[in-house]
Structures are given as structure tokens and as C-alpha cells.
PDB file of N, CA and C in Angstrom:
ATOM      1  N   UNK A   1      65.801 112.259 133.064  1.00  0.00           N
ATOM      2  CA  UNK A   1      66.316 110.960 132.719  1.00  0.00           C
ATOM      3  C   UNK A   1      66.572 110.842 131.217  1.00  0.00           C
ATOM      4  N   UNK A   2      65.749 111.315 130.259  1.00  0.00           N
ATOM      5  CA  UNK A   2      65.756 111.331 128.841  1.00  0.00           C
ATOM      6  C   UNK A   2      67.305 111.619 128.127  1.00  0.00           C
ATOM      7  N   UNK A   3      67.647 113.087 129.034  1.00  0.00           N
ATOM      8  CA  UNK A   3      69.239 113.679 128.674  1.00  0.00           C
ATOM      9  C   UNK A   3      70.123 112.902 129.100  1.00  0.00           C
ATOM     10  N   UNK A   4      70.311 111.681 130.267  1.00  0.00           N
ATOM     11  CA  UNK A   4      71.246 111.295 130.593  1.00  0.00           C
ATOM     12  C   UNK A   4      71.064 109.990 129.190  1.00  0.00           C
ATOM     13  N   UNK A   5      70.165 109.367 129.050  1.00  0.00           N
ATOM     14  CA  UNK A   5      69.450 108.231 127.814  1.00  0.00           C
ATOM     15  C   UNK A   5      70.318 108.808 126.951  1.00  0.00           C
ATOM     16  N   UNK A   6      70.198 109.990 126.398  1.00  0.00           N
ATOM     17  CA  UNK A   6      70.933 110.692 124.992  1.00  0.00           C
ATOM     18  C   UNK A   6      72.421 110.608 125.112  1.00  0.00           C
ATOM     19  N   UNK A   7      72.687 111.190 125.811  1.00  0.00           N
ATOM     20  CA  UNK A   7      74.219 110.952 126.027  1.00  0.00           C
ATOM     21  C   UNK A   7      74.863 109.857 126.043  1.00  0.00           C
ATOM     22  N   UNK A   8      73.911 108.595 126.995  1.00  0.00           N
ATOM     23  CA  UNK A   8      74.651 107.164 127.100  1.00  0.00           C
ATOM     24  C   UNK A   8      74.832 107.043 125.454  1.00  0.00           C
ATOM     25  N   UNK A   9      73.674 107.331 124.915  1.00  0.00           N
ATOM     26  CA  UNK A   9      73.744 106.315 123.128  1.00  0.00           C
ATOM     27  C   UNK A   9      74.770 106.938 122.908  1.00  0.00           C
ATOM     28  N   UNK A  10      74.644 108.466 122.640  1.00  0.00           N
ATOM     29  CA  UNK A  10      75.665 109.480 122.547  1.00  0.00           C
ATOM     30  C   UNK A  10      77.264 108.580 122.182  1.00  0.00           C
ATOM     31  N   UNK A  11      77.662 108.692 123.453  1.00  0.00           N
ATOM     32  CA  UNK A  11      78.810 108.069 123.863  1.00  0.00           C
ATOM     33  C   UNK A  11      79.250 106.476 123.040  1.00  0.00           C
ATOM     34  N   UNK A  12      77.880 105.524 123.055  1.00  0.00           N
ATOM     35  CA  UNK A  12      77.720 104.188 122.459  1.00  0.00           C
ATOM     36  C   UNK A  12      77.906 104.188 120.984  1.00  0.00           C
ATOM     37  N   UNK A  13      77.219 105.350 120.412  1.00  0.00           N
ATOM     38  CA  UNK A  13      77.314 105.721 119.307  1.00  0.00           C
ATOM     39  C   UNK A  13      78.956 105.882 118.587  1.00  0.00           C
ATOM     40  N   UNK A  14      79.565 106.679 119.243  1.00  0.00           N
ATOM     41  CA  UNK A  14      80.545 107.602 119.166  1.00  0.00           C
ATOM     42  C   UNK A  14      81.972 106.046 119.635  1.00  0.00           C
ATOM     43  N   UNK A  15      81.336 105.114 120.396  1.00  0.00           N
ATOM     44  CA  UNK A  15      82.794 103.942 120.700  1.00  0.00           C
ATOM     45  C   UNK A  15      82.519 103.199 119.577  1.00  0.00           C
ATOM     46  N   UNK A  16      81.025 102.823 118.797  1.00  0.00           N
ATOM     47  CA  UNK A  16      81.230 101.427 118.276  1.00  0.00           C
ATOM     48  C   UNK A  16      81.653 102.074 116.850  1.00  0.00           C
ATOM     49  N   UNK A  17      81.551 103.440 116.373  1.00  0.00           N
ATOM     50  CA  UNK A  17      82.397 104.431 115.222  1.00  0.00           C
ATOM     51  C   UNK A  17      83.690 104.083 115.219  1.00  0.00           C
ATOM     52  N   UNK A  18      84.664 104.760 116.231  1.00  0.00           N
ATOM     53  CA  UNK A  18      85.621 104.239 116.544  1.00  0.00           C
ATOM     54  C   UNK A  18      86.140 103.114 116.518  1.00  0.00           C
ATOM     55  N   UNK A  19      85.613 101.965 116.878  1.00  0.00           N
ATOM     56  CA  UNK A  19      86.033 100.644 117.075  1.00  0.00           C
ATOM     57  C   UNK A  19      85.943 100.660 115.069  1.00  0.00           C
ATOM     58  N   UNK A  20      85.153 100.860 114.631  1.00  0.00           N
ATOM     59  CA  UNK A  20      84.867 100.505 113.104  1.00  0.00           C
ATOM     60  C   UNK A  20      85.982 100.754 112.908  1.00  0.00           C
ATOM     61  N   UNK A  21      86.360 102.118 112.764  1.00  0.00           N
ATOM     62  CA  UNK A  21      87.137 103.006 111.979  1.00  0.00           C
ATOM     63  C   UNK A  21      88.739 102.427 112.402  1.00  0.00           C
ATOM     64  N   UNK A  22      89.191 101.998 113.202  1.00  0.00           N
ATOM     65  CA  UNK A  22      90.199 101.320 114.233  1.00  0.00           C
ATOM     66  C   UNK A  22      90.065  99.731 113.335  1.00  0.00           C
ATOM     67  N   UNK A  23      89.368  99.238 113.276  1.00  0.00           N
ATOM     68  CA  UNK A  23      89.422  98.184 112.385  1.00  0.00           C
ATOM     69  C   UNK A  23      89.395  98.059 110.897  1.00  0.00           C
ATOM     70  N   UNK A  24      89.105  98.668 110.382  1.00  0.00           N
ATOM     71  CA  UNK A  24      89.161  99.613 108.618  1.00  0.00           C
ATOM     72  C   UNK A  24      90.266  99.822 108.923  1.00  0.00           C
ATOM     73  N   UNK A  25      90.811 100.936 109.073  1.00  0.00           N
ATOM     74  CA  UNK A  25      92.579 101.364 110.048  1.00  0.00           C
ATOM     75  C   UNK A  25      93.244 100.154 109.473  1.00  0.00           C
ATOM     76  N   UNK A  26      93.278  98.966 110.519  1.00  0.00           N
ATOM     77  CA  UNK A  26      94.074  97.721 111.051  1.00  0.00           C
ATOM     78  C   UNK A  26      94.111  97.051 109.660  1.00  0.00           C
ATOM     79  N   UNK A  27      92.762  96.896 108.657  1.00  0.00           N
ATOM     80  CA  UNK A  27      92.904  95.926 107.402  1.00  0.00           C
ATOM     81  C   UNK A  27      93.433  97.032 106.381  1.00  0.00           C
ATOM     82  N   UNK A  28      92.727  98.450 106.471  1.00  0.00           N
ATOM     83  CA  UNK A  28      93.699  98.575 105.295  1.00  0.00           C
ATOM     84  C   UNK A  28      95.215  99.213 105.259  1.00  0.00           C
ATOM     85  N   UNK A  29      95.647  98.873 106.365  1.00  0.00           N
ATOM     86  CA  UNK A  29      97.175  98.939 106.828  1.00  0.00           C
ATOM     87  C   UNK A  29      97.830  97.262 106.455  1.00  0.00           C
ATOM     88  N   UNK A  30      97.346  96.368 106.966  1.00  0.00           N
ATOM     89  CA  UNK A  30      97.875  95.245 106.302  1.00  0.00           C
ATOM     90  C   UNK A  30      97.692  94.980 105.225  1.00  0.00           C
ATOM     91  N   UNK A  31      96.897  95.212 104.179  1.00  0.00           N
ATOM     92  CA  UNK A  31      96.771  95.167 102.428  1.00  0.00           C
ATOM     93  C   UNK A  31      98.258  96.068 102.001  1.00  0.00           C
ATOM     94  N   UNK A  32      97.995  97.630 102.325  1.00  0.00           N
ATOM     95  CA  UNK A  32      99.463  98.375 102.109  1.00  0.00           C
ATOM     96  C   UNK A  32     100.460  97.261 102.599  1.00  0.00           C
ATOM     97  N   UNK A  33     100.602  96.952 103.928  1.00  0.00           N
ATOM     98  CA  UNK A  33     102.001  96.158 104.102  1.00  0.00           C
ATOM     99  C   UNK A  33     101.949  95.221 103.381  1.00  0.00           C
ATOM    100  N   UNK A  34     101.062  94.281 102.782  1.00  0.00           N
ATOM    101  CA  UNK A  34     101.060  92.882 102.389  1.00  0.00           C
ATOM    102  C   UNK A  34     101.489  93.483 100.760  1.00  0.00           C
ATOM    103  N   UNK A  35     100.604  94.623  99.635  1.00  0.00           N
ATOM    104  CA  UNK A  35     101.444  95.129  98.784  1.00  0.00           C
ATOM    105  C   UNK A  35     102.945  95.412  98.689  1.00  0.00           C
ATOM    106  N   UNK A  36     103.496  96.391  99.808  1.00  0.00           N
ATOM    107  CA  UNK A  36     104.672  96.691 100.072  1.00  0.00           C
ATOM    108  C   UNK A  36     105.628  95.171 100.046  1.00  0.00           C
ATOM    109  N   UNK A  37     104.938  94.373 101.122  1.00  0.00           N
ATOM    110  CA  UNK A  37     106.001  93.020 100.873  1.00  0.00           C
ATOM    111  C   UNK A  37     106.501  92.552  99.462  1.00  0.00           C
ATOM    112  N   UNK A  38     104.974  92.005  98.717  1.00  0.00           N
ATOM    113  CA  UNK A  38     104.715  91.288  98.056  1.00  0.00           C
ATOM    114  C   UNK A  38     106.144  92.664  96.701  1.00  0.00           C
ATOM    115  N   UNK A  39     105.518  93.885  96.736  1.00  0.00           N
ATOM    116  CA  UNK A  39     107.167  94.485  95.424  1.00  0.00           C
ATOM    117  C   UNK A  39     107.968  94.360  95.999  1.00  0.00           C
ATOM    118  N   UNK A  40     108.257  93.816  96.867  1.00  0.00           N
ATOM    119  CA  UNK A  40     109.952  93.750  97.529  1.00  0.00           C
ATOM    120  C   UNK A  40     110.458  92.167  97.204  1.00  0.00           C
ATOM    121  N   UNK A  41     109.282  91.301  96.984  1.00  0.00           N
ATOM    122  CA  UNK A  41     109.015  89.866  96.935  1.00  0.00           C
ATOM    123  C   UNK A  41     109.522  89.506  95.523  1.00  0.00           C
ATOM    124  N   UNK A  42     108.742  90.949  94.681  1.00  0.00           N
ATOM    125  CA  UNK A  42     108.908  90.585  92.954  1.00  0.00           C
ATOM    126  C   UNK A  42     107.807  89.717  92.592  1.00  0.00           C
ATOM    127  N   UNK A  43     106.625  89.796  93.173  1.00  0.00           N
ATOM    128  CA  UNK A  43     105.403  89.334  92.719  1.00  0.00           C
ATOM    129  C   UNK A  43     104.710  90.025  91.898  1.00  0.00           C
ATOM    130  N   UNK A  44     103.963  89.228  90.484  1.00  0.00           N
ATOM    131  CA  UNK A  44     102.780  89.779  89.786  1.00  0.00           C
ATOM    132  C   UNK A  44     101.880  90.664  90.704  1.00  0.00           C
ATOM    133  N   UNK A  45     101.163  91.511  89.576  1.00  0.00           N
ATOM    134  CA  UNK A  45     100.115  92.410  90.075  1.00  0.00           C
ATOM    135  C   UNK A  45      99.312  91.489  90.764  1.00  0.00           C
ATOM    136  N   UNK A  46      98.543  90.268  90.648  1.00  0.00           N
ATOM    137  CA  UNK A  46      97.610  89.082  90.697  1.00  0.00           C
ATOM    138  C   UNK A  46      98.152  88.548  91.936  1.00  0.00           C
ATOM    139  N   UNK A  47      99.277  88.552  91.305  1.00  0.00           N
ATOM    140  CA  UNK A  47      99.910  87.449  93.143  1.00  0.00           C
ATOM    141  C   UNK A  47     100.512  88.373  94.303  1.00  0.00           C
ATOM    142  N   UNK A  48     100.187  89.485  93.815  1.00  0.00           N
ATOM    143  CA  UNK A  48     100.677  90.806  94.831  1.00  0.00           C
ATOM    144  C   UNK A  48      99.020  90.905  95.866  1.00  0.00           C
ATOM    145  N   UNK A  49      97.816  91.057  94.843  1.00  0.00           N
ATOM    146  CA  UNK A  49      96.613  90.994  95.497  1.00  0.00           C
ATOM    147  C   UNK A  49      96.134  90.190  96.505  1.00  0.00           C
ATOM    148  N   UNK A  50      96.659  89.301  95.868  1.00  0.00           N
ATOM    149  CA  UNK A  50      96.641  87.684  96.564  1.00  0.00           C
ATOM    150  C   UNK A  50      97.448  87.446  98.625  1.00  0.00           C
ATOM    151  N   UNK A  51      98.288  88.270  98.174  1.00  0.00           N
ATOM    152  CA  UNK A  51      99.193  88.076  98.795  1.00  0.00           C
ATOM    153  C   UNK A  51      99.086  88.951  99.775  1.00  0.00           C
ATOM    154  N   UNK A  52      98.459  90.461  99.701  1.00  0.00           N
ATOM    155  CA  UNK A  52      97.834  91.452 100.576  1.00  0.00           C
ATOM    156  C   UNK A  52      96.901  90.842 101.499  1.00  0.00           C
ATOM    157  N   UNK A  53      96.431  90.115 100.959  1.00  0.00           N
ATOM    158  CA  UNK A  53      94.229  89.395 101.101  1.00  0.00           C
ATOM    159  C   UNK A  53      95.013  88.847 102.348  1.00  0.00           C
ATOM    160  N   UNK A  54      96.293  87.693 102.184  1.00  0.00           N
ATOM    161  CA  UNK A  54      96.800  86.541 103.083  1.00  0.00           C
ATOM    162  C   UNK A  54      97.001  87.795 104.324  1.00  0.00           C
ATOM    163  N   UNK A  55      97.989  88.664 103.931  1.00  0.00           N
ATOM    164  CA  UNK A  55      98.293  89.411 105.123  1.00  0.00           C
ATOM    165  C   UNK A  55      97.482  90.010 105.938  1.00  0.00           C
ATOM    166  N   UNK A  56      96.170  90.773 105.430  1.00  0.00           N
ATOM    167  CA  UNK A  56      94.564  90.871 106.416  1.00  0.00           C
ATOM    168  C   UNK A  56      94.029  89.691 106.839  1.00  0.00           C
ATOM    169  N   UNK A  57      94.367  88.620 106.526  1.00  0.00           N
ATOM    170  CA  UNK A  57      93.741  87.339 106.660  1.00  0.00           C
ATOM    171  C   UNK A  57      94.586  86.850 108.140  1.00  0.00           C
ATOM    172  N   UNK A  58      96.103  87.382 107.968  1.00  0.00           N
ATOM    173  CA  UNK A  58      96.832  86.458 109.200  1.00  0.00           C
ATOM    174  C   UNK A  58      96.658  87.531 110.395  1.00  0.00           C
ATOM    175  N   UNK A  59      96.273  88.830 110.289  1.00  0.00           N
ATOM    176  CA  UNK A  59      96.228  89.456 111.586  1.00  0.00           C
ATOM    177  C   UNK A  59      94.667  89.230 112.680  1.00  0.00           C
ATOM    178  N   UNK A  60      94.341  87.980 111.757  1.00  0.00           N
ATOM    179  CA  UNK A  60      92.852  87.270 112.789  1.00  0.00           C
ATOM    180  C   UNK A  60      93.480  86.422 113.587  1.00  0.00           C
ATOM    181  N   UNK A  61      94.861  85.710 113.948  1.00  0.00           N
ATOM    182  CA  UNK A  61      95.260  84.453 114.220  1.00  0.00           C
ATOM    183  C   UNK A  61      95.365  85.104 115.568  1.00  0.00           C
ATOM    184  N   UNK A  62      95.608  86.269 116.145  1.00  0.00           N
ATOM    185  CA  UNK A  62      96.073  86.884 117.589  1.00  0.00           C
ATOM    186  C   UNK A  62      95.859  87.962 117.587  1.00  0.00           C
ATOM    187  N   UNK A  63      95.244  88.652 118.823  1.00  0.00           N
ATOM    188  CA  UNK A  63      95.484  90.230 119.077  1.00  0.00           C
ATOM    189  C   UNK A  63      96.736  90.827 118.895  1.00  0.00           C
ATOM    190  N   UNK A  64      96.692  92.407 118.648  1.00  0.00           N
ATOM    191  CA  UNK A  64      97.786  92.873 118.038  1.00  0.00           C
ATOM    192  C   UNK A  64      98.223  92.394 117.016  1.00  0.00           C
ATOM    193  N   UNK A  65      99.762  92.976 116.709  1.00  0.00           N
ATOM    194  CA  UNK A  65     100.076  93.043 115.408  1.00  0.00           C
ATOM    195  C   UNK A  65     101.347  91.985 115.328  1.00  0.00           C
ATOM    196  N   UNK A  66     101.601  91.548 116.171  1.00  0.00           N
ATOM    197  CA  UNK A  66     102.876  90.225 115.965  1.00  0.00           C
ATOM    198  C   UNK A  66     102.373  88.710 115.059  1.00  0.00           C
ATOM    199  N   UNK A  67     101.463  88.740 115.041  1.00  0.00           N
ATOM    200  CA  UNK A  67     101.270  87.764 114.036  1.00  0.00           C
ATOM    201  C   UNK A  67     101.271  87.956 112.621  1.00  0.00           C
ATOM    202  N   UNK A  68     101.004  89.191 112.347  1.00  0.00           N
ATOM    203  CA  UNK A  68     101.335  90.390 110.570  1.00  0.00           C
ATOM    204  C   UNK A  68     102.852  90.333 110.611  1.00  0.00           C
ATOM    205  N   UNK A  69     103.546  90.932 111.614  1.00  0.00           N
ATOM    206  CA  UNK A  69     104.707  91.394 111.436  1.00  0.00           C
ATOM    207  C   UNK A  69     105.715  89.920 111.344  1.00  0.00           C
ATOM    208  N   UNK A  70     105.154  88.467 112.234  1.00  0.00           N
ATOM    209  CA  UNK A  70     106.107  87.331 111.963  1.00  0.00           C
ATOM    210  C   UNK A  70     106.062  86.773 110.177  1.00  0.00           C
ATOM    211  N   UNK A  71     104.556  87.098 110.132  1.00  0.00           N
ATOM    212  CA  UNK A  71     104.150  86.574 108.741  1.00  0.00           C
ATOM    213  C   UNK A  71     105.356  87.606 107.625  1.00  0.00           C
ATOM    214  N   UNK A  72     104.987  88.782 107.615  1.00  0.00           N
ATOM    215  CA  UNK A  72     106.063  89.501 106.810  1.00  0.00           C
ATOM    216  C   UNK A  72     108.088  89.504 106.689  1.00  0.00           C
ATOM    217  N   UNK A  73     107.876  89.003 107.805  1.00  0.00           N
ATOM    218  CA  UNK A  73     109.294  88.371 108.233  1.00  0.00           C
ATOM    219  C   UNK A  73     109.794  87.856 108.297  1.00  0.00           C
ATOM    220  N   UNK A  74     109.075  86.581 107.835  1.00  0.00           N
ATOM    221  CA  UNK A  74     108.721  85.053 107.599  1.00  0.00           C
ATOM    222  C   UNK A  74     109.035  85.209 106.044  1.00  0.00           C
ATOM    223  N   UNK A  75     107.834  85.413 105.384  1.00  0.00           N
ATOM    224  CA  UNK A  75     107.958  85.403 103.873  1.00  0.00           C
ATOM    225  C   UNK A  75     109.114  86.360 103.154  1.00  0.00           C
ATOM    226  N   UNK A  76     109.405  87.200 103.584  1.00  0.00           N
ATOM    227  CA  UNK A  76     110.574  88.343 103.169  1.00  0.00           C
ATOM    228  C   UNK A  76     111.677  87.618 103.055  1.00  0.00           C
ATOM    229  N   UNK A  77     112.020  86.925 104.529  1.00  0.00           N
ATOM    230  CA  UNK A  77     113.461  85.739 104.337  1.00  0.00           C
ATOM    231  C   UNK A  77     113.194  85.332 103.839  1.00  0.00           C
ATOM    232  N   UNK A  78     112.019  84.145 103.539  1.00  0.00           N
ATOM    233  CA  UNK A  78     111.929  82.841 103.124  1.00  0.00           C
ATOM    234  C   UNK A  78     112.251  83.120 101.567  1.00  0.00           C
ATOM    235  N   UNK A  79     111.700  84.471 100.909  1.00  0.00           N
ATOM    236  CA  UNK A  79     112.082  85.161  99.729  1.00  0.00           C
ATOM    237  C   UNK A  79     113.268  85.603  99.064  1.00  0.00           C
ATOM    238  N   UNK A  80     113.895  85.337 100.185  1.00  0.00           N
ATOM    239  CA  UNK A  80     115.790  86.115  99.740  1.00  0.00           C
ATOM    240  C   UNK A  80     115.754  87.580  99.629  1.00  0.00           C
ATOM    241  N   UNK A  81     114.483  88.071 100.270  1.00  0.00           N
ATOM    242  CA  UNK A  81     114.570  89.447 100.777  1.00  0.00           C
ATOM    243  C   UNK A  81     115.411  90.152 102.206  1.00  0.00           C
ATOM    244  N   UNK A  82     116.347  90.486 102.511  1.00  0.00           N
ATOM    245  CA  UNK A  82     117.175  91.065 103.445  1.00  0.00           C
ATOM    246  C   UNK A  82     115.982  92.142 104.201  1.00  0.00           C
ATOM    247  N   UNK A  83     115.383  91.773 105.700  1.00  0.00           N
ATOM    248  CA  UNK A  83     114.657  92.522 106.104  1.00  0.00           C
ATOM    249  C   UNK A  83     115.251  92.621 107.809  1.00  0.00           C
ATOM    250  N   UNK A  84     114.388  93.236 108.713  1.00  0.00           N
ATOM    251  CA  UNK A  84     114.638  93.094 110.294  1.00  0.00           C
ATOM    252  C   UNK A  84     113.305  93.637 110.103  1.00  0.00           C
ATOM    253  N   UNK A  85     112.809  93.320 112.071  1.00  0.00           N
ATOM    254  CA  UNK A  85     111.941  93.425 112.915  1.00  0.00           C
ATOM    255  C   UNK A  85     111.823  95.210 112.871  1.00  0.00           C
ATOM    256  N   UNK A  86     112.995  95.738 113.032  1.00  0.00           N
ATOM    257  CA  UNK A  86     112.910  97.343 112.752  1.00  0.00           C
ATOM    258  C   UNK A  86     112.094  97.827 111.549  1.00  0.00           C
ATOM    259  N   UNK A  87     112.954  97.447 110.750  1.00  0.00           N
ATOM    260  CA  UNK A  87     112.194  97.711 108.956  1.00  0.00           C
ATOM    261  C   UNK A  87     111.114  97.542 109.129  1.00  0.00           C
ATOM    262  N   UNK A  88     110.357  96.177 109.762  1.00  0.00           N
ATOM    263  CA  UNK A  88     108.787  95.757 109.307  1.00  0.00           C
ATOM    264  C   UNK A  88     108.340  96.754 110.006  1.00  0.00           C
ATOM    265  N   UNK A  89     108.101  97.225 111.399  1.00  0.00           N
ATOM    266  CA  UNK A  89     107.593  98.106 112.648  1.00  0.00           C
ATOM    267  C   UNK A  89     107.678  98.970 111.767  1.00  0.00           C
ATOM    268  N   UNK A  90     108.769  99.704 111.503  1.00  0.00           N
ATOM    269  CA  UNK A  90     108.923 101.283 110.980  1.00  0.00           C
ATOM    270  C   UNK A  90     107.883 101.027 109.645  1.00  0.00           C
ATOM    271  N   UNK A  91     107.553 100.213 108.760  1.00  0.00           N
ATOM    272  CA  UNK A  91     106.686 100.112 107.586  1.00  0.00           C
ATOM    273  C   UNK A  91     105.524 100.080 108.354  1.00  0.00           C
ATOM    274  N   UNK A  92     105.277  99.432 109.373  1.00  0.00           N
ATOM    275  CA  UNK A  92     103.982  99.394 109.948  1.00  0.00           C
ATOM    276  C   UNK A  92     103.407 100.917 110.301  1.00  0.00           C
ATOM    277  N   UNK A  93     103.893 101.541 110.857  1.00  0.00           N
ATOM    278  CA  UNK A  93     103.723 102.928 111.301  1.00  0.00           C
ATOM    279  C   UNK A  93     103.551 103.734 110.251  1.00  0.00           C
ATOM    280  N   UNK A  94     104.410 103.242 108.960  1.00  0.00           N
ATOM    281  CA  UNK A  94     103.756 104.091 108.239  1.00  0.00           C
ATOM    282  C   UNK A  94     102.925 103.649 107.158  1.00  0.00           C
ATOM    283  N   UNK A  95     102.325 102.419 107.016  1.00  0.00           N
ATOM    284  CA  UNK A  95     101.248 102.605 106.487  1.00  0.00           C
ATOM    285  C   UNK A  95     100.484 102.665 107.494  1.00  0.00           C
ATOM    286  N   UNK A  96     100.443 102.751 108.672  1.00  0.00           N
ATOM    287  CA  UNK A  96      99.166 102.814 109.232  1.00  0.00           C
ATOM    288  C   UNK A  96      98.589 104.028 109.055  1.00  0.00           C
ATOM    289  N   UNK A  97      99.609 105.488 109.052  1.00  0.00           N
ATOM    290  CA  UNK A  97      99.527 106.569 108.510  1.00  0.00           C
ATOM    291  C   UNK A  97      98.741 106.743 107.508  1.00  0.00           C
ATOM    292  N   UNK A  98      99.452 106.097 106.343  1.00  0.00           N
ATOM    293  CA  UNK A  98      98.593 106.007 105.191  1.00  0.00           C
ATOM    294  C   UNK A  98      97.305 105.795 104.934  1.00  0.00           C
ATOM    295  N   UNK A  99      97.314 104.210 105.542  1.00  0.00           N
ATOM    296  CA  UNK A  99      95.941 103.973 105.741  1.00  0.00           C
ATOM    297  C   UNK A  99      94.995 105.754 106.381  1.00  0.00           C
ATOM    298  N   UNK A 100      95.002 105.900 107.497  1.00  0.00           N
ATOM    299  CA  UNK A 100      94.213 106.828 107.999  1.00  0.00           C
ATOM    300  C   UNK A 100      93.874 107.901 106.994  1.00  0.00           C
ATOM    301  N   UNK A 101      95.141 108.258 105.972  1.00  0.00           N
ATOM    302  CA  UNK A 101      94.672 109.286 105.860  1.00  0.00           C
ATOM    303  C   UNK A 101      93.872 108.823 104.763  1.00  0.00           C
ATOM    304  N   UNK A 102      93.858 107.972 103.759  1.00  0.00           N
ATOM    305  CA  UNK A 102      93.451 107.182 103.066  1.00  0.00           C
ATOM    306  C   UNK A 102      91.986 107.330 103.588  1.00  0.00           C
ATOM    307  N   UNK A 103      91.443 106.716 104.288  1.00  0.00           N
ATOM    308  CA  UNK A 103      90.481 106.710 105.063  1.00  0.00           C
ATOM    309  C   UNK A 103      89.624 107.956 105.600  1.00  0.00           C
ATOM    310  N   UNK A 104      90.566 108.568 105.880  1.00  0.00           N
ATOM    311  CA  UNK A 104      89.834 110.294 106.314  1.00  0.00           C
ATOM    312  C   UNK A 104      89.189 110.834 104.244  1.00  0.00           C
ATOM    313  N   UNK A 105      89.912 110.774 103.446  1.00  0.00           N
ATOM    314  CA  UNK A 105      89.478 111.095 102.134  1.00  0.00           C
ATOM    315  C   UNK A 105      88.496 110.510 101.566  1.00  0.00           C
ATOM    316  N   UNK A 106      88.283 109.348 102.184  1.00  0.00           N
ATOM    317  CA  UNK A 106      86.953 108.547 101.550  1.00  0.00           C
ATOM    318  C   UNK A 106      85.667 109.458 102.311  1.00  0.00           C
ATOM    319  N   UNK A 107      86.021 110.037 103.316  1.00  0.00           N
ATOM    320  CA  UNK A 107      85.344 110.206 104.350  1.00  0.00           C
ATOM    321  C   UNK A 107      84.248 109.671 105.288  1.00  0.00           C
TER     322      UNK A 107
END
């Protein structure tokens, strides 16, 4: 009974890692996108920070990522920035990239 005990944590161990690391992932992928917006925006260094914080802040409002991606799509027009739903997705993918690997180096 002890070996099957080890393995359950094992396993418990090994999902609630994951789930971390999957959520680290998710925020520091929206800081990159919320940076990325904010130089396309023409915001200060200060109001660029600011402005990252909002974008980890709006992907609490709903599961998944459509509430980041309306927010960035939202403020980009509202900015007189020329964007689409493509552009934001394809930026998403790749900072999420980033993020990870970002993340794998901290280790």
C-alpha cells in the first residue's frame, strides 16, 4: 500500500508543479503582450509598466485568453494603432514562447 501512497503524491506533486508553471506561463506572457502593446501605443517606460500590470490584471475577468486579447484590441484601436484579431493571436503564441523559455532559464 505504501508504493501505491508514493506514487499518488508522486503524480499530485508533479499536477500542482504544472498547474504553477502553466500559470507563471499565462502572467508572464501577458506582461510581454501588455509591454509589446503599450511600444506600439508610444507609452513611457512608467506607463508601459503600468500598462503590462493592467494586462495580467484583465486575464482574471474569464477563463482563457479572450478577455487579454479584447483588452489589447480594444486599447490598440482606441490608440490609433492599426491591429487585427490575427496580429494579437500570432503575438500571443509568441510570447507565450518567450515567456517559457524565459522561465525554463530562471529554472
Amino acid at each position: 500500500m505504501g508504493t501505491f501512497d508514493e506514487r499518488e503524491k508522486g503524480f499530485e506533486a508533479k499536477f500542482a508543479h504544472d498547474a504553477d508553471l502553466e500559470f507563471r506561463v499565462t502572467a508572464r506572457r501577458n506582461k510581454l503582450l501588455g509591454l509589446w502593446a503599450a511600444e506600439r501605443l508610444g507609452l513611457t517606460d512608467a506607463e508601459s509598466e503600468a500598462y503590462a500590470k493592467a494586462v495580467v490584471q484583465a486575464d482574471f475577468e474569464e477563463t482563457g485568453d479572450e478577455d487579454v486579447i479584447r483588452k489589447l484590441i480594444g486599447d490598440l484601436l482606441k490608440g490609433g494603432v492599426e491591429t487585427s484579431d490575427i496580429e494579437v493571436r500570432e503575438m500571443l503564441s509568441k510570447k507565450t514562447a518567450e515567456a517559457r523559455d524565459q522561465l525554463a532559464k530562471q529554472g
